[in-house]
PDB file of N, CA and C in Angstrom:
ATOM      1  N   UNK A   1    -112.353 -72.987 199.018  1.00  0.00           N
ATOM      2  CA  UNK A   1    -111.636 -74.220 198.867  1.00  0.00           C
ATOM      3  C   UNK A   1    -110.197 -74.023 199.300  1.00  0.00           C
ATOM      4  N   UNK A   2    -109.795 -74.893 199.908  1.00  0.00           N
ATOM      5  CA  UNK A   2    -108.436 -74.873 200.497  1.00  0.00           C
ATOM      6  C   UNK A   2    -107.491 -75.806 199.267  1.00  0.00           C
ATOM      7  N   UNK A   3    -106.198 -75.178 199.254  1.00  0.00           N
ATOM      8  CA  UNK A   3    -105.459 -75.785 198.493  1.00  0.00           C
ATOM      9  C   UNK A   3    -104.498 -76.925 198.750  1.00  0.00           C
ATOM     10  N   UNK A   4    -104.322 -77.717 198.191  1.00  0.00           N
ATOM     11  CA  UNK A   4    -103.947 -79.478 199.511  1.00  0.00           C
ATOM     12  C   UNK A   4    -102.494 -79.951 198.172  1.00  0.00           C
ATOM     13  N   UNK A   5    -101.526 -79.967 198.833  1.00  0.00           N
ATOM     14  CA  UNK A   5    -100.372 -80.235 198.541  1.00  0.00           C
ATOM     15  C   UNK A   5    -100.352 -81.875 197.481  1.00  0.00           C
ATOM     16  N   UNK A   6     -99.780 -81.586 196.599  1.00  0.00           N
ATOM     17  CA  UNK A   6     -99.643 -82.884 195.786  1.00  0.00           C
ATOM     18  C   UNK A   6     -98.970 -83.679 196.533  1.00  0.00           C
ATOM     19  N   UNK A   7     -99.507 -85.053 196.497  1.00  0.00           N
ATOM     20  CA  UNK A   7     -99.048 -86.428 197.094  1.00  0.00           C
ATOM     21  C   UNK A   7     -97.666 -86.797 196.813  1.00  0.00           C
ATOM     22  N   UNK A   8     -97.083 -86.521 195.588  1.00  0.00           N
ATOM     23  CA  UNK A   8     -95.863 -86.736 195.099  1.00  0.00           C
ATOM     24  C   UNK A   8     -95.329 -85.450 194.507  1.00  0.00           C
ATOM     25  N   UNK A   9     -94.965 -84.983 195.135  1.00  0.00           N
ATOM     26  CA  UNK A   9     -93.923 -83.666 194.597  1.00  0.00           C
ATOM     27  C   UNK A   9     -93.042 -83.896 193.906  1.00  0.00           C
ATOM     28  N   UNK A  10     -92.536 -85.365 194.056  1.00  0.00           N
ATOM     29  CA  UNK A  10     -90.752 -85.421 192.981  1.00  0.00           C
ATOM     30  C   UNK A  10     -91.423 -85.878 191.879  1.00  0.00           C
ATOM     31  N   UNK A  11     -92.865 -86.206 191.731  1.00  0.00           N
ATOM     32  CA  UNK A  11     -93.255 -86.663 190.257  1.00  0.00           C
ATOM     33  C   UNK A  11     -93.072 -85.414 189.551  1.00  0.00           C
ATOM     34  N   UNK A  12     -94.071 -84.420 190.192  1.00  0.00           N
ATOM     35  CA  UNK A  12     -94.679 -82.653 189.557  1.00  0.00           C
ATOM     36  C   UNK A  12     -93.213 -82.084 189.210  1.00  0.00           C
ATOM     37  N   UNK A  13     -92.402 -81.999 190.147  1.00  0.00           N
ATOM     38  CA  UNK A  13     -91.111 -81.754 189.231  1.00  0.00           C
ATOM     39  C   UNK A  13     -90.614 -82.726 188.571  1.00  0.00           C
ATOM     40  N   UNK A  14     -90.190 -83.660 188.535  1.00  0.00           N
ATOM     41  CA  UNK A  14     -89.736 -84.402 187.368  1.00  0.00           C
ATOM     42  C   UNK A  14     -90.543 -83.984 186.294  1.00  0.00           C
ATOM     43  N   UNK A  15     -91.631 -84.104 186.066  1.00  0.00           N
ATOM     44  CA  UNK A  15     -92.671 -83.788 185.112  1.00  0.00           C
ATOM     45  C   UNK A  15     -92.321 -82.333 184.373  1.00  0.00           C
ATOM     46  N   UNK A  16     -92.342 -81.582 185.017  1.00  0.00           N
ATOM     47  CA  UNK A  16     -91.867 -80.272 185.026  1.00  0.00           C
ATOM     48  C   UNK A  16     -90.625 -79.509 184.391  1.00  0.00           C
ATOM     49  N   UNK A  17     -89.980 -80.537 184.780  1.00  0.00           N
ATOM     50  CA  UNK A  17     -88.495 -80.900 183.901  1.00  0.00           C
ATOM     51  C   UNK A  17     -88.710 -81.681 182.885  1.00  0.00           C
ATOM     52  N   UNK A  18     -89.368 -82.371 182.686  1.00  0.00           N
ATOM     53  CA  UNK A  18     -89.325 -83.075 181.439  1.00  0.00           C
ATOM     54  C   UNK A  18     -90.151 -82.203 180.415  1.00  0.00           C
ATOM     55  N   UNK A  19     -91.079 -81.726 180.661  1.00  0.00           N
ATOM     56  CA  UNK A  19     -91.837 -80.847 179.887  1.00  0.00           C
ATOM     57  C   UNK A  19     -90.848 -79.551 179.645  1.00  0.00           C
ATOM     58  N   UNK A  20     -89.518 -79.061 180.126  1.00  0.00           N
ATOM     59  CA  UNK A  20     -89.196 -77.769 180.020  1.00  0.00           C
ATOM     60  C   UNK A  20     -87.784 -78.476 178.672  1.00  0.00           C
ATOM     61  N   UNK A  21     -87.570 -79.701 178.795  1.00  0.00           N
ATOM     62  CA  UNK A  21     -86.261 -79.726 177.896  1.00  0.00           C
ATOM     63  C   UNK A  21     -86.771 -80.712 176.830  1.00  0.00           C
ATOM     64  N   UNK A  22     -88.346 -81.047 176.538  1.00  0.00           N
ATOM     65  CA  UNK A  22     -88.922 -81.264 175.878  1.00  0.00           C
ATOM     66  C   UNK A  22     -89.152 -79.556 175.163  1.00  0.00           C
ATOM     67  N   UNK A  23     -89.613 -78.891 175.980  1.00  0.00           N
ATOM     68  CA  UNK A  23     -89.898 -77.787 174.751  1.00  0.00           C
ATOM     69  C   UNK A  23     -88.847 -77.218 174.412  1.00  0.00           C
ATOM     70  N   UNK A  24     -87.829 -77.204 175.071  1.00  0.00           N
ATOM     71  CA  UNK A  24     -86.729 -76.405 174.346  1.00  0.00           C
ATOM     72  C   UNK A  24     -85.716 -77.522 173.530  1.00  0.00           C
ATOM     73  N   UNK A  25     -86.270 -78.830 173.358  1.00  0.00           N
ATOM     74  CA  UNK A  25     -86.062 -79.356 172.023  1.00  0.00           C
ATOM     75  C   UNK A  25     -86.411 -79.300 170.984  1.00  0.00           C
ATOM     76  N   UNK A  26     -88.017 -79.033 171.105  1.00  0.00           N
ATOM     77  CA  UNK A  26     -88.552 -78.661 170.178  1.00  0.00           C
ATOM     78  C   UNK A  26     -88.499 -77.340 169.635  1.00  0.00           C
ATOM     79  N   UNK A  27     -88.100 -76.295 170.495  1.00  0.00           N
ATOM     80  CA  UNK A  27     -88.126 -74.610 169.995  1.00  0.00           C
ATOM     81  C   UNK A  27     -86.377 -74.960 168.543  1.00  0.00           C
ATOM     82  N   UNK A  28     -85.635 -75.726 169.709  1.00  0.00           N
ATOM     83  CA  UNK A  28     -83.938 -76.163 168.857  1.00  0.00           C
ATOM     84  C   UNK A  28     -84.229 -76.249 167.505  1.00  0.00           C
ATOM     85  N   UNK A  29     -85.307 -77.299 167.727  1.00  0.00           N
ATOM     86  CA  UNK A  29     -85.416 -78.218 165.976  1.00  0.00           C
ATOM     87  C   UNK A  29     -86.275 -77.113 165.106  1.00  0.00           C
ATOM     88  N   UNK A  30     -87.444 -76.245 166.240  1.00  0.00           N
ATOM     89  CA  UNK A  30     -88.274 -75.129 165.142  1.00  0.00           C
ATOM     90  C   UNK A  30     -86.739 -73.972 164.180  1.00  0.00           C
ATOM     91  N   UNK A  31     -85.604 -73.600 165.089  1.00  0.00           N
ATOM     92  CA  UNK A  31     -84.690 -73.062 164.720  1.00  0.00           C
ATOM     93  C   UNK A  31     -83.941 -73.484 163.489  1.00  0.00           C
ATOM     94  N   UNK A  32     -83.467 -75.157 163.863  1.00  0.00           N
ATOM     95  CA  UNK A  32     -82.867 -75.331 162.819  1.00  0.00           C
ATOM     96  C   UNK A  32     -83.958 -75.473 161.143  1.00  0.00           C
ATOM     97  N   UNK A  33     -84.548 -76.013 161.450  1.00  0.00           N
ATOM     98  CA  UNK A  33     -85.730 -76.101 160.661  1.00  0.00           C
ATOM     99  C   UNK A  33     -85.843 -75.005 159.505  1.00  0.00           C
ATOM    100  N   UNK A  34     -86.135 -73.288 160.201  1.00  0.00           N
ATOM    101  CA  UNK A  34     -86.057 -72.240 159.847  1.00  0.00           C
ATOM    102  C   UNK A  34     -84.947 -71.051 159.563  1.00  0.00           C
ATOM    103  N   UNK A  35     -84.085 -71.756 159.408  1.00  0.00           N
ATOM    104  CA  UNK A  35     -82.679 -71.138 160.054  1.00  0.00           C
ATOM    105  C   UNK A  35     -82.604 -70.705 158.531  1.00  0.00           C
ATOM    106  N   UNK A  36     -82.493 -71.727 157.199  1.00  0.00           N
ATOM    107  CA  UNK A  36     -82.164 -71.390 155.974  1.00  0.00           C
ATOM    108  C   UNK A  36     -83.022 -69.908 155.186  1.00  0.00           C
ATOM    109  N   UNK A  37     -84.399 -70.693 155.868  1.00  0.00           N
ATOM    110  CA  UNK A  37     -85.322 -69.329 155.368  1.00  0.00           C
ATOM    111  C   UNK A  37     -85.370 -67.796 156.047  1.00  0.00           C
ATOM    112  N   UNK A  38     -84.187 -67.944 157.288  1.00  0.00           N
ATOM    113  CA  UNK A  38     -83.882 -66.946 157.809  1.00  0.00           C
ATOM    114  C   UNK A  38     -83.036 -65.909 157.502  1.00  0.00           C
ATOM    115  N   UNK A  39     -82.176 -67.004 156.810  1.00  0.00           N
ATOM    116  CA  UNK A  39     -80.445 -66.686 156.482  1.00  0.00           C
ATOM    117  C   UNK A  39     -81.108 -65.680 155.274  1.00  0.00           C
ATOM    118  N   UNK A  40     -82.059 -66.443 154.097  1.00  0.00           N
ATOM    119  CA  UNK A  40     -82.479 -65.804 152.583  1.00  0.00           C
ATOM    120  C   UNK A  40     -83.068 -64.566 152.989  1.00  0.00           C
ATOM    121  N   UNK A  41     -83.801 -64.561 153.986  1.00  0.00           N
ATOM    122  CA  UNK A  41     -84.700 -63.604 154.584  1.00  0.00           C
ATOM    123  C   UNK A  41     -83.763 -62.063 154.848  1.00  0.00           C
ATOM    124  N   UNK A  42     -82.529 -62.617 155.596  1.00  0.00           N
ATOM    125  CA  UNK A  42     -81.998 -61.466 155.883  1.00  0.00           C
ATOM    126  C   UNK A  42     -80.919 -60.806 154.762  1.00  0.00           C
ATOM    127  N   UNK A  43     -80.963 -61.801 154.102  1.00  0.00           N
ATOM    128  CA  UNK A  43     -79.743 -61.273 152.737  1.00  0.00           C
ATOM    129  C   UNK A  43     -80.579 -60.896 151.911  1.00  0.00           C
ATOM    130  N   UNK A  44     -81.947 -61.093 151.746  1.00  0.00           N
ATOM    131  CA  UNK A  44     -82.620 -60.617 150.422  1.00  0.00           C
ATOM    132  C   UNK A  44     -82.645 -59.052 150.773  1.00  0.00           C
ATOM    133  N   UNK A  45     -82.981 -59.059 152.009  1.00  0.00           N
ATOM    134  CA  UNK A  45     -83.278 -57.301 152.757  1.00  0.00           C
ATOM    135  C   UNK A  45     -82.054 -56.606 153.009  1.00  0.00           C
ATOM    136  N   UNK A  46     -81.138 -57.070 153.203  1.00  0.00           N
ATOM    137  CA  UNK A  46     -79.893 -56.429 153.210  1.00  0.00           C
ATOM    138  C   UNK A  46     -78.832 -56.390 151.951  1.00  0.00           C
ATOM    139  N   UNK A  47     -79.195 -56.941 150.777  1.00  0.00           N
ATOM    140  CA  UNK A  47     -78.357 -56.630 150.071  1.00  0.00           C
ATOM    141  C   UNK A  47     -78.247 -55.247 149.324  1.00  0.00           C
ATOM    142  N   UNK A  48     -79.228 -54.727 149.278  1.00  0.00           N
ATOM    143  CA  UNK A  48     -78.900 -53.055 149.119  1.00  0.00           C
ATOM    144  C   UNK A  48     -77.519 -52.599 149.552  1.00  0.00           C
ATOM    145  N   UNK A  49     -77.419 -52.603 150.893  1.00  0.00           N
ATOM    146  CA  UNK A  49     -76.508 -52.094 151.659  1.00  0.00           C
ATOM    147  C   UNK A  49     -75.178 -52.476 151.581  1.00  0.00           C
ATOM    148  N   UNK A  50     -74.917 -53.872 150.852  1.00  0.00           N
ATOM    149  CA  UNK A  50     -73.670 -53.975 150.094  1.00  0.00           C
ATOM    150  C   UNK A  50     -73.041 -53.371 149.205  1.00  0.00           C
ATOM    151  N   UNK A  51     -71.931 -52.879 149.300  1.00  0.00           N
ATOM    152  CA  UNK A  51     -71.872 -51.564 148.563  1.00  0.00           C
ATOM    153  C   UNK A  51     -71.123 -52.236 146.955  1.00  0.00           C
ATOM    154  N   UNK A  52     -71.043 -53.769 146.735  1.00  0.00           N
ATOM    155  CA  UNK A  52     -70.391 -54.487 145.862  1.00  0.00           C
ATOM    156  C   UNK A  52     -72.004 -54.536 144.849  1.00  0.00           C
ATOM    157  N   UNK A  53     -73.053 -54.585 145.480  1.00  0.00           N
ATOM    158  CA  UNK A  53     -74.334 -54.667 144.960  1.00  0.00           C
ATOM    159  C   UNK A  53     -74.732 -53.909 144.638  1.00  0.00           C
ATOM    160  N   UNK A  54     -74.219 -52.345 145.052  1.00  0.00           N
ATOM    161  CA  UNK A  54     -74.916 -50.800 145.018  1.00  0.00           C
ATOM    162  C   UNK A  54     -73.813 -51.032 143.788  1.00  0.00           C
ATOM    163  N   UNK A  55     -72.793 -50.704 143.731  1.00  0.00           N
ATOM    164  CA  UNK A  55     -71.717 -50.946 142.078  1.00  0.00           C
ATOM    165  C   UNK A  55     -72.084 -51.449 141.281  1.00  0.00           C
ATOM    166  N   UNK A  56     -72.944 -52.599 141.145  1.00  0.00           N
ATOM    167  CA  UNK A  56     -73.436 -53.564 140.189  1.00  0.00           C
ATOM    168  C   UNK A  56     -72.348 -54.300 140.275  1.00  0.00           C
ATOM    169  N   UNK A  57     -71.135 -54.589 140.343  1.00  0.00           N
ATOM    170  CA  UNK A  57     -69.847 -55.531 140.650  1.00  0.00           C
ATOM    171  C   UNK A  57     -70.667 -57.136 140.908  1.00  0.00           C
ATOM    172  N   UNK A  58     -71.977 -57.110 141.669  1.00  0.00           N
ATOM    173  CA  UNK A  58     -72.357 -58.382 141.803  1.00  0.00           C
ATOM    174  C   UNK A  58     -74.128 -57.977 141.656  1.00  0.00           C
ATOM    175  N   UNK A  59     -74.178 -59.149 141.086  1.00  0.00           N
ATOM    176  CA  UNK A  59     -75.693 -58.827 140.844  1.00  0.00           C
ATOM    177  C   UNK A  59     -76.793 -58.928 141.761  1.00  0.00           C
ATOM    178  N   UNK A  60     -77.803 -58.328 141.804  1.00  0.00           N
ATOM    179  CA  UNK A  60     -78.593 -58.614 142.718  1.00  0.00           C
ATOM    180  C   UNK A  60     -79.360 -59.912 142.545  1.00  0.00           C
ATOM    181  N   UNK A  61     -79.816 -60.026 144.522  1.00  0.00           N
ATOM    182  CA  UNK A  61     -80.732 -61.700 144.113  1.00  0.00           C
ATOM    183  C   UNK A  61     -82.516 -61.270 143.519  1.00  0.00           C
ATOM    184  N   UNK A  62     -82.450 -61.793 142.852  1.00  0.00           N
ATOM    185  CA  UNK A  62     -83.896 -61.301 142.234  1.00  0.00           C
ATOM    186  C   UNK A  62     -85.319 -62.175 142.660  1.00  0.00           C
ATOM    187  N   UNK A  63     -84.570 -63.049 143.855  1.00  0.00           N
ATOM    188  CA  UNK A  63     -85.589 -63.682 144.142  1.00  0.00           C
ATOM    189  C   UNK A  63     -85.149 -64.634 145.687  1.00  0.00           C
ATOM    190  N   UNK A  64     -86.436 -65.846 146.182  1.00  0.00           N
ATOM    191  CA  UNK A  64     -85.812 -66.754 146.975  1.00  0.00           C
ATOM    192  C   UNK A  64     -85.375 -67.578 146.067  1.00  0.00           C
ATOM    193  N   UNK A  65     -85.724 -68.040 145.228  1.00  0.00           N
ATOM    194  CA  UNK A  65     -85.296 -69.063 144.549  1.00  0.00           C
ATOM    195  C   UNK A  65     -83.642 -69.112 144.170  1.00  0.00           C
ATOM    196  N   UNK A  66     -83.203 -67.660 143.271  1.00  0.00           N
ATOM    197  CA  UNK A  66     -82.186 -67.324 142.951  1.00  0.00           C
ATOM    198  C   UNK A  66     -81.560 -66.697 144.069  1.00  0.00           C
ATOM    199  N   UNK A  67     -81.933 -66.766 145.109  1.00  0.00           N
ATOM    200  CA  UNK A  67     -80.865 -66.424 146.665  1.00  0.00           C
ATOM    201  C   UNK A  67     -80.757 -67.896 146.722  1.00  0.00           C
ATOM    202  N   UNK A  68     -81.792 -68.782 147.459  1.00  0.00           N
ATOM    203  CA  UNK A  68     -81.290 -70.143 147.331  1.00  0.00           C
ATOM    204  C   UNK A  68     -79.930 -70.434 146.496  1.00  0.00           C
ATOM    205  N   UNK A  69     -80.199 -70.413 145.425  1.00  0.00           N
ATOM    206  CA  UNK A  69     -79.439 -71.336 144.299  1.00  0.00           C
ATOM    207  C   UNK A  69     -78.077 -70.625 144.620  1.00  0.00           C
ATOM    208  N   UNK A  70     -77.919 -69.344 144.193  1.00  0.00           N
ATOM    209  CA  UNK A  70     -76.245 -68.648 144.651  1.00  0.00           C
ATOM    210  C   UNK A  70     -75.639 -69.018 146.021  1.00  0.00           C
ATOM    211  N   UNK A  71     -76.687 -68.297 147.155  1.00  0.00           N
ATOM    212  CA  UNK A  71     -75.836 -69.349 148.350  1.00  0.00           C
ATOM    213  C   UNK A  71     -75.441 -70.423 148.020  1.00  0.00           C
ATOM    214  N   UNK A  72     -75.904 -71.366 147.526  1.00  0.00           N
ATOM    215  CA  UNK A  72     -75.232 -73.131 147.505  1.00  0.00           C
ATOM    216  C   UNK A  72     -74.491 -72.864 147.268  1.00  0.00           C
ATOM    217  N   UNK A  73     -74.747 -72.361 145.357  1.00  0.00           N
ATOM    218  CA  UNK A  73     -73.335 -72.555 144.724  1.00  0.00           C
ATOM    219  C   UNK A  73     -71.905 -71.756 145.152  1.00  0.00           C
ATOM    220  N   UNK A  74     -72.336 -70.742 145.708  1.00  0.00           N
ATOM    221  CA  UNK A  74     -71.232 -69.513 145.987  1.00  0.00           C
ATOM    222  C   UNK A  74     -70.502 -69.927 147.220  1.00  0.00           C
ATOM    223  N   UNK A  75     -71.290 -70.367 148.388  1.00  0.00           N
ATOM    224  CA  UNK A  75     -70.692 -70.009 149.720  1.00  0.00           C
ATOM    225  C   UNK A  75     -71.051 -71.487 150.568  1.00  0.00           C
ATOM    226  N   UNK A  76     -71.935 -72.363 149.897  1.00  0.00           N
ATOM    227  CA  UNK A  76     -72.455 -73.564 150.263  1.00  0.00           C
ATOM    228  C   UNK A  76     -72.588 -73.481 151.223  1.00  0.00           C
ATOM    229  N   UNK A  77     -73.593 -75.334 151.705  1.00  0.00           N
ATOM    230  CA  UNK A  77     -75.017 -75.334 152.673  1.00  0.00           C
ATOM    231  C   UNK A  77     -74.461 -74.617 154.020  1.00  0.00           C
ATOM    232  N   UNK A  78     -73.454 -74.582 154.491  1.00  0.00           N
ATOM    233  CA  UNK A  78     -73.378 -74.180 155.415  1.00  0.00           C
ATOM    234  C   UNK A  78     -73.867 -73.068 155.999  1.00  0.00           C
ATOM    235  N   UNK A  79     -73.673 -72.082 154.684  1.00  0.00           N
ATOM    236  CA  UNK A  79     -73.709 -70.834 155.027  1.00  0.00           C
ATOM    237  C   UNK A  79     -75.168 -70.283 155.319  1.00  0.00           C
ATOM    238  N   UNK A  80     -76.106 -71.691 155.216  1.00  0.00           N
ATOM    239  CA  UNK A  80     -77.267 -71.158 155.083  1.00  0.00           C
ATOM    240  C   UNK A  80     -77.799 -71.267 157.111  1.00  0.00           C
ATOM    241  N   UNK A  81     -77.137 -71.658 158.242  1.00  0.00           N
ATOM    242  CA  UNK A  81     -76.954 -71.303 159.265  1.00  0.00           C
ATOM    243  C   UNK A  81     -76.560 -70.450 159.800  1.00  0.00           C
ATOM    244  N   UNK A  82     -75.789 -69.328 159.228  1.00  0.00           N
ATOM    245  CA  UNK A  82     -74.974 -68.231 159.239  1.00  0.00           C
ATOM    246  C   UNK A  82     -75.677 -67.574 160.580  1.00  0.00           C
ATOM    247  N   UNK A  83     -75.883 -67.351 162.007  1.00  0.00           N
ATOM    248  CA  UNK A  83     -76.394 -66.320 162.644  1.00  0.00           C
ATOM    249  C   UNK A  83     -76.859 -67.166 163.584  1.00  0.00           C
ATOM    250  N   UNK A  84     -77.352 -68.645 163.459  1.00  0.00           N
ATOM    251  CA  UNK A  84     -78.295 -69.834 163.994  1.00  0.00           C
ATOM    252  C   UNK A  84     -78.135 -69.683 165.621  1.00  0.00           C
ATOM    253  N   UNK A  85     -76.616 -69.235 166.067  1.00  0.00           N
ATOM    254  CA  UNK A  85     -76.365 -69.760 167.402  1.00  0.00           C
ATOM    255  C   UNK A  85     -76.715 -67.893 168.177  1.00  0.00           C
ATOM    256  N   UNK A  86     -76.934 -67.413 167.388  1.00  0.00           N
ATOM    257  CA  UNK A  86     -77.378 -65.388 168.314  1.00  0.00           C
ATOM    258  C   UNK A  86     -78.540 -65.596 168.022  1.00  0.00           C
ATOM    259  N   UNK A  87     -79.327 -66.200 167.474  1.00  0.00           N
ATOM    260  CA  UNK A  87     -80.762 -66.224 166.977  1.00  0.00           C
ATOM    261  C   UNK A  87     -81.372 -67.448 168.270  1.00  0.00           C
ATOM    262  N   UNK A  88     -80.407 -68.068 168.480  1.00  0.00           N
ATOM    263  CA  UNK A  88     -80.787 -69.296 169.105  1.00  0.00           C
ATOM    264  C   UNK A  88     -80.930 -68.945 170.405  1.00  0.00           C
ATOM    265  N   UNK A  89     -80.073 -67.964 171.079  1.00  0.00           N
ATOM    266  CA  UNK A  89     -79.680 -67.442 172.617  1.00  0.00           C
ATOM    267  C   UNK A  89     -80.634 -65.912 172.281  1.00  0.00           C
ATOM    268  N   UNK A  90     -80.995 -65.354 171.084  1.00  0.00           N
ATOM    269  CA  UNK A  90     -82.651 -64.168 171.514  1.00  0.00           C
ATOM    270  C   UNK A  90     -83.144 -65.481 172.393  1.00  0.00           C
ATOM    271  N   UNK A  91     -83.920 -66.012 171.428  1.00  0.00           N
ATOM    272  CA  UNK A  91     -84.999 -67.015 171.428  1.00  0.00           C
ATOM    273  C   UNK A  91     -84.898 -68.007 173.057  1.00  0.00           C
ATOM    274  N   UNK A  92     -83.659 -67.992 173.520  1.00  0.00           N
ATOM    275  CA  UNK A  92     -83.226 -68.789 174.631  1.00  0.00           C
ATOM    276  C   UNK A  92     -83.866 -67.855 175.728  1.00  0.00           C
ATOM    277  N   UNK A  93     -83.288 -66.650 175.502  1.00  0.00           N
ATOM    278  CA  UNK A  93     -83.637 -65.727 176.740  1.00  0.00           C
ATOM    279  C   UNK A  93     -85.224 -64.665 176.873  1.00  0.00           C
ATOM    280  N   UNK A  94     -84.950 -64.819 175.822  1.00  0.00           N
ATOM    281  CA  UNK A  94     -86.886 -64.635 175.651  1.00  0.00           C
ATOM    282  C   UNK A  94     -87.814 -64.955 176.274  1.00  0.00           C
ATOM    283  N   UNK A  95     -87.638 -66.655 176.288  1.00  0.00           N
ATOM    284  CA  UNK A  95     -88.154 -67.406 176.481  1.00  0.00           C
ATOM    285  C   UNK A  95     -88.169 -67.519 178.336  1.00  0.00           C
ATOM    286  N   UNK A  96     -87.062 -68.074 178.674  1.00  0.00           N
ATOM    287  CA  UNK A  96     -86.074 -67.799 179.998  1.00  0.00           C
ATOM    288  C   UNK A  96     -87.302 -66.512 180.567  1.00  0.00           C
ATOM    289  N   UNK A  97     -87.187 -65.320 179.978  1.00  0.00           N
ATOM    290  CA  UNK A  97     -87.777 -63.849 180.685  1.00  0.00           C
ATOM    291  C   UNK A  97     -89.774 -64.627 180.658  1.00  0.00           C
ATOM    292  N   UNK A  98     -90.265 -64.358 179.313  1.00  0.00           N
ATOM    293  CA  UNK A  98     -91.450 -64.583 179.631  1.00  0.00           C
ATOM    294  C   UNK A  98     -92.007 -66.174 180.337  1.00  0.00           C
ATOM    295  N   UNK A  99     -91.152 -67.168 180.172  1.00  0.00           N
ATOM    296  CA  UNK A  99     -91.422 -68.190 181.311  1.00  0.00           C
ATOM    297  C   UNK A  99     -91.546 -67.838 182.988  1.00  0.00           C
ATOM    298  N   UNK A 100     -90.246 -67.303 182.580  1.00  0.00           N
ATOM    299  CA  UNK A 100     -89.942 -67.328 184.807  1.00  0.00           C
ATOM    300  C   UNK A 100     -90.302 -66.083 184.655  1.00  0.00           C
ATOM    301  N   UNK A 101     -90.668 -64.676 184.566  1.00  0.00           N
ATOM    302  CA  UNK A 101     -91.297 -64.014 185.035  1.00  0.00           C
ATOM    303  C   UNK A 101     -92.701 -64.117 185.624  1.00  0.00           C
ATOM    304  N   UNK A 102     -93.472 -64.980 185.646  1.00  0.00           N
ATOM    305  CA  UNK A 102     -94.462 -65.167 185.981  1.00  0.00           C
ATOM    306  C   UNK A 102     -94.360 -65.301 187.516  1.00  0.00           C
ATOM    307  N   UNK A 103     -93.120 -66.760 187.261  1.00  0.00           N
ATOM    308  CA  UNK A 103     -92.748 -67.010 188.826  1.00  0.00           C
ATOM    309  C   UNK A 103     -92.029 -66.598 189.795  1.00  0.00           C
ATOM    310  N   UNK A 104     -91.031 -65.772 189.071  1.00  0.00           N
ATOM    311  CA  UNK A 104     -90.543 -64.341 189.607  1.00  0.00           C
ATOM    312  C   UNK A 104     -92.017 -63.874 190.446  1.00  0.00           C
ATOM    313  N   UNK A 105     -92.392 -63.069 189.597  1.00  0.00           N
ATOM    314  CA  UNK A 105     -93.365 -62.303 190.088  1.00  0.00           C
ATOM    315  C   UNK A 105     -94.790 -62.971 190.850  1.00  0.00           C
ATOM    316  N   UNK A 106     -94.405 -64.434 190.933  1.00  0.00           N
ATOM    317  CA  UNK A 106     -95.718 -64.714 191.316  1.00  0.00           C
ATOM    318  C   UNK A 106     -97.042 -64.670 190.544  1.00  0.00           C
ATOM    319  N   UNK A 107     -97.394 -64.564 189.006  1.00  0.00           N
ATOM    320  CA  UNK A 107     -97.891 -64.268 188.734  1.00  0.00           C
ATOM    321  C   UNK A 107     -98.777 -65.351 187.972  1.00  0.00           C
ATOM    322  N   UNK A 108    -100.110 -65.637 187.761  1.00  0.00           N
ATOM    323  CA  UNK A 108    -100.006 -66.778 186.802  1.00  0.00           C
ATOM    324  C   UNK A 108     -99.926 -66.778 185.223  1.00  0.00           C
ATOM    325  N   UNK A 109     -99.500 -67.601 184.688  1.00  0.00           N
ATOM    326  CA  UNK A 109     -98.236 -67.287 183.400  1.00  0.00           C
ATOM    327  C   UNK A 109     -99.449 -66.548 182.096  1.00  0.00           C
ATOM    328  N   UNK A 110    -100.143 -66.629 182.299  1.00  0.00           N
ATOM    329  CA  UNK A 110    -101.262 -65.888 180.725  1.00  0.00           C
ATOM    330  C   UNK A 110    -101.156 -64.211 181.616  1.00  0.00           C
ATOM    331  N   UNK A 111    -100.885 -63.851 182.672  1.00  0.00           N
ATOM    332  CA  UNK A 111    -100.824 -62.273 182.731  1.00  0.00           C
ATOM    333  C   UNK A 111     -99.660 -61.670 182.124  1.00  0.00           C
ATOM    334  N   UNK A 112     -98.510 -62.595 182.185  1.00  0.00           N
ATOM    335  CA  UNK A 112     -97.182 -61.730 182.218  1.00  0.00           C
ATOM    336  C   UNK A 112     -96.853 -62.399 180.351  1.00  0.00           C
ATOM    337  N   UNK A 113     -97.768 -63.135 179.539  1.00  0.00           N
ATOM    338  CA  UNK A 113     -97.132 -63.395 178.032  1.00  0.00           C
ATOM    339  C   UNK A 113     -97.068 -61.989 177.619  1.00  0.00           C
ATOM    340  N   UNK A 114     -96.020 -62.220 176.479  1.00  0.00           N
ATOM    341  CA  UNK A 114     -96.190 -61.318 175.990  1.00  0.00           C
ATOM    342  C   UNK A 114     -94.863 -59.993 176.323  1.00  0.00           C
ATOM    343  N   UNK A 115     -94.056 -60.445 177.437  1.00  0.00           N
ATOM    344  CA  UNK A 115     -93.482 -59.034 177.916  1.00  0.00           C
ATOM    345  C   UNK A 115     -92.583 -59.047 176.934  1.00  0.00           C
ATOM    346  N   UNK A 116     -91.732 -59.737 176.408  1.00  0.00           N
ATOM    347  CA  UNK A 116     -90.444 -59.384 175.803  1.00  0.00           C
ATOM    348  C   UNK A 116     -90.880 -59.632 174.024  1.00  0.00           C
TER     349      UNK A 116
END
């Protein structure tokens, strides 16, 4: 079978484009979405290493719940984004590598998932 050029090319890209800042709206909103349970995630595992926490000077979080609740009260909602925009540009270029490497390489895109 011979391969026969699409009739409208400025549709397939337009299309193409719309499907690429469609998903990276949606990856945005999966970020913000997860961003809080990220923030708890990385302070529950790192508070060892505070050496105000190794003193007992501050108590440890003994939980999500009680990480929740102290962030608010201590450092409020904000802080629960803390990292959102380096987390956001992994996830940007990640993405960026295992997308266009395919087409870099010519390749079709289920060989090359997976690289980064």
């Amino acid at each position: 079978l011979e391969a026969t050029a699409h009739p409208y090319p400025v549709v397939v890209a337009i299309a193409t484009l719309a499907g690429l800042v469609a998903g990276g709206l949606m990856q945005g909103v999966g970020l913000l979405l997860s961003a809080p349970l990220d923030r708890m995630r990385t302070v529950l595992m790192t508070q060892d290493t505070q050496p105000r926490v190794r003193s007992g000077a501050v108590p440890r979080y003994t939980g999500i719940q009680a990480c929740f609740a102290r962030i608010q009260r201590e450092q409020g909602p904000r802080r629960f984004f803390d990292g959102t925009r380096a987390r956001a540009l992994r996830h940007a270029l990640g993405l960026c590598i295992n997308e266009g490497l395919p087409t870099l390489l010519e390749l079709p895109p289920f060989l090359a998932r997976g690289v980064l």
